[in-house]
C-alpha atoms as a PDB file:
ATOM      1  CA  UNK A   1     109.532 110.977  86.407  1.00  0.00           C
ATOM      2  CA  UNK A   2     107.341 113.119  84.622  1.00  0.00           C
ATOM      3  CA  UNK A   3     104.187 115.167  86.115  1.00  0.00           C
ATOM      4  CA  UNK A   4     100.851 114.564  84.607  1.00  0.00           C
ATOM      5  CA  UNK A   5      99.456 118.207  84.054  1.00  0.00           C
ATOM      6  CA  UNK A   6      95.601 117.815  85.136  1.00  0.00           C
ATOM      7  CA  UNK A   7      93.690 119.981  82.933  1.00  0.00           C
ATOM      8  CA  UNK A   8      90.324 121.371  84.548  1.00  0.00           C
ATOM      9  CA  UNK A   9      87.192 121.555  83.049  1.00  0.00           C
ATOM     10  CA  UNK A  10      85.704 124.647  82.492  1.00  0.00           C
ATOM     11  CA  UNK A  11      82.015 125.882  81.731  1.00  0.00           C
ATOM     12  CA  UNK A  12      81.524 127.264  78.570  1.00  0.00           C
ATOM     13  CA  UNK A  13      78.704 129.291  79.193  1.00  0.00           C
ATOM     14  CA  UNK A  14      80.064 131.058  82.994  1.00  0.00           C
ATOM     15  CA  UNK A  15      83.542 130.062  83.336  1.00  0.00           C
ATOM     16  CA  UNK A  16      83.307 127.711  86.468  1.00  0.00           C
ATOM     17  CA  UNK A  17      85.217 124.856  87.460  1.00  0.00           C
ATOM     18  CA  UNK A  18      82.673 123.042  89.866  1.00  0.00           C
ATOM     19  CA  UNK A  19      80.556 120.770  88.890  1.00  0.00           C
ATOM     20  CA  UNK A  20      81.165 120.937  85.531  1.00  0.00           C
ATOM     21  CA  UNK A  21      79.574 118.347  83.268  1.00  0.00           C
ATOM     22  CA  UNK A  22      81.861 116.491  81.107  1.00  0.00           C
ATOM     23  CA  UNK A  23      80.012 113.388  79.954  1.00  0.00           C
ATOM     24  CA  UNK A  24      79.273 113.814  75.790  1.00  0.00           C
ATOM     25  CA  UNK A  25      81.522 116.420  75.976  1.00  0.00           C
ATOM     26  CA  UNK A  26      79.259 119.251  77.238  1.00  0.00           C
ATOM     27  CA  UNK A  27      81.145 121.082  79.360  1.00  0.00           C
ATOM     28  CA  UNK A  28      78.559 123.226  81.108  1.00  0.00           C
ATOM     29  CA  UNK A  29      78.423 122.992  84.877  1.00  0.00           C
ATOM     30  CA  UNK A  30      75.209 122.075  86.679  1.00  0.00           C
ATOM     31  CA  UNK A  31      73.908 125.417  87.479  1.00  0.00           C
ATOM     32  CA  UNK A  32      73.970 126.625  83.324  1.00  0.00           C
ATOM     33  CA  UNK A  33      72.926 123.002  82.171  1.00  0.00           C
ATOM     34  CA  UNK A  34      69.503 123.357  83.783  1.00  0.00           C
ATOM     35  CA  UNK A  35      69.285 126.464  82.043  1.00  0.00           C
ATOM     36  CA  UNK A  36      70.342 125.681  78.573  1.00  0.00           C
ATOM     37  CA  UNK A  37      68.782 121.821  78.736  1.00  0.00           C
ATOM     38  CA  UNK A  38      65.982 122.171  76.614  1.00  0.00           C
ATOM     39  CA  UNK A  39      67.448 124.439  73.742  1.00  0.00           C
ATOM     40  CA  UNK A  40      70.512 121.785  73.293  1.00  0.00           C
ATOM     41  CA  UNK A  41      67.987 118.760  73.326  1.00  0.00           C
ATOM     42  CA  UNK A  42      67.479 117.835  76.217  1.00  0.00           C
ATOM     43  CA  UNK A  43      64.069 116.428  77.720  1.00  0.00           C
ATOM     44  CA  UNK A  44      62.970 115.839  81.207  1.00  0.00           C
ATOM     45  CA  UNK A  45      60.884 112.634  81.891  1.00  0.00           C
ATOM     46  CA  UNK A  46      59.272 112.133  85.028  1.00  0.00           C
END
Protein backbone atom coordinates (compact mmCIF):
# COMPACT_ATOMS: atom_id res chain seq x y z
CA UNK A 1 0.00 0.00 0.00
CA UNK A 2 1.25 3.22 -0.80
CA UNK A 3 1.57 6.40 1.69
CA UNK A 4 -0.17 9.53 0.74
CA UNK A 5 2.60 12.28 1.31
CA UNK A 6 0.49 15.28 2.97
CA UNK A 7 1.93 18.37 1.73
CA UNK A 8 1.55 21.45 4.22
CA UNK A 9 0.61 24.70 3.42
CA UNK A 10 2.84 27.33 3.88
CA UNK A 11 2.51 31.27 4.13
CA UNK A 12 3.97 33.06 1.52
CA UNK A 13 4.52 36.16 3.11
CA UNK A 14 6.17 34.61 6.89
CA UNK A 15 6.69 31.05 6.34
CA UNK A 16 4.05 29.55 8.83
CA UNK A 17 2.16 26.52 8.76
CA UNK A 18 -0.86 27.47 11.12
CA UNK A 19 -3.66 28.76 10.06
CA UNK A 20 -2.80 29.17 6.78
CA UNK A 21 -5.49 30.21 4.32
CA UNK A 22 -5.91 28.06 1.40
CA UNK A 23 -9.32 28.85 -0.07
CA UNK A 24 -8.68 30.76 -3.81
CA UNK A 25 -5.43 29.69 -3.45
CA UNK A 26 -4.00 32.43 -1.17
CA UNK A 27 -1.85 30.88 0.93
CA UNK A 28 -1.24 33.51 3.57
CA UNK A 29 -2.01 32.55 7.14
CA UNK A 30 -4.42 34.58 9.26
CA UNK A 31 -2.07 36.78 11.03
CA UNK A 32 -0.40 38.28 7.33
CA UNK A 33 -3.94 38.15 5.59
CA UNK A 34 -5.27 40.90 7.86
CA UNK A 35 -2.34 42.72 6.95
CA UNK A 36 -2.13 42.41 3.26
CA UNK A 37 -6.27 42.30 2.82
CA UNK A 38 -6.85 45.49 1.40
CA UNK A 39 -3.81 45.79 -1.10
CA UNK A 40 -4.85 42.20 -2.71
CA UNK A 41 -8.63 43.30 -2.90
CA UNK A 42 -10.06 42.64 -0.26
CA UNK A 43 -12.96 44.74 1.49
CA UNK A 44 -14.41 44.58 4.89
CA UNK A 45 -18.26 45.05 5.20
CA UNK A 46 -19.80 45.46 8.38
Amino acid sequence: MEKKSNKLAICRRCGTTTGVITKYHLYYCRHCFREVARRIGFKKYN
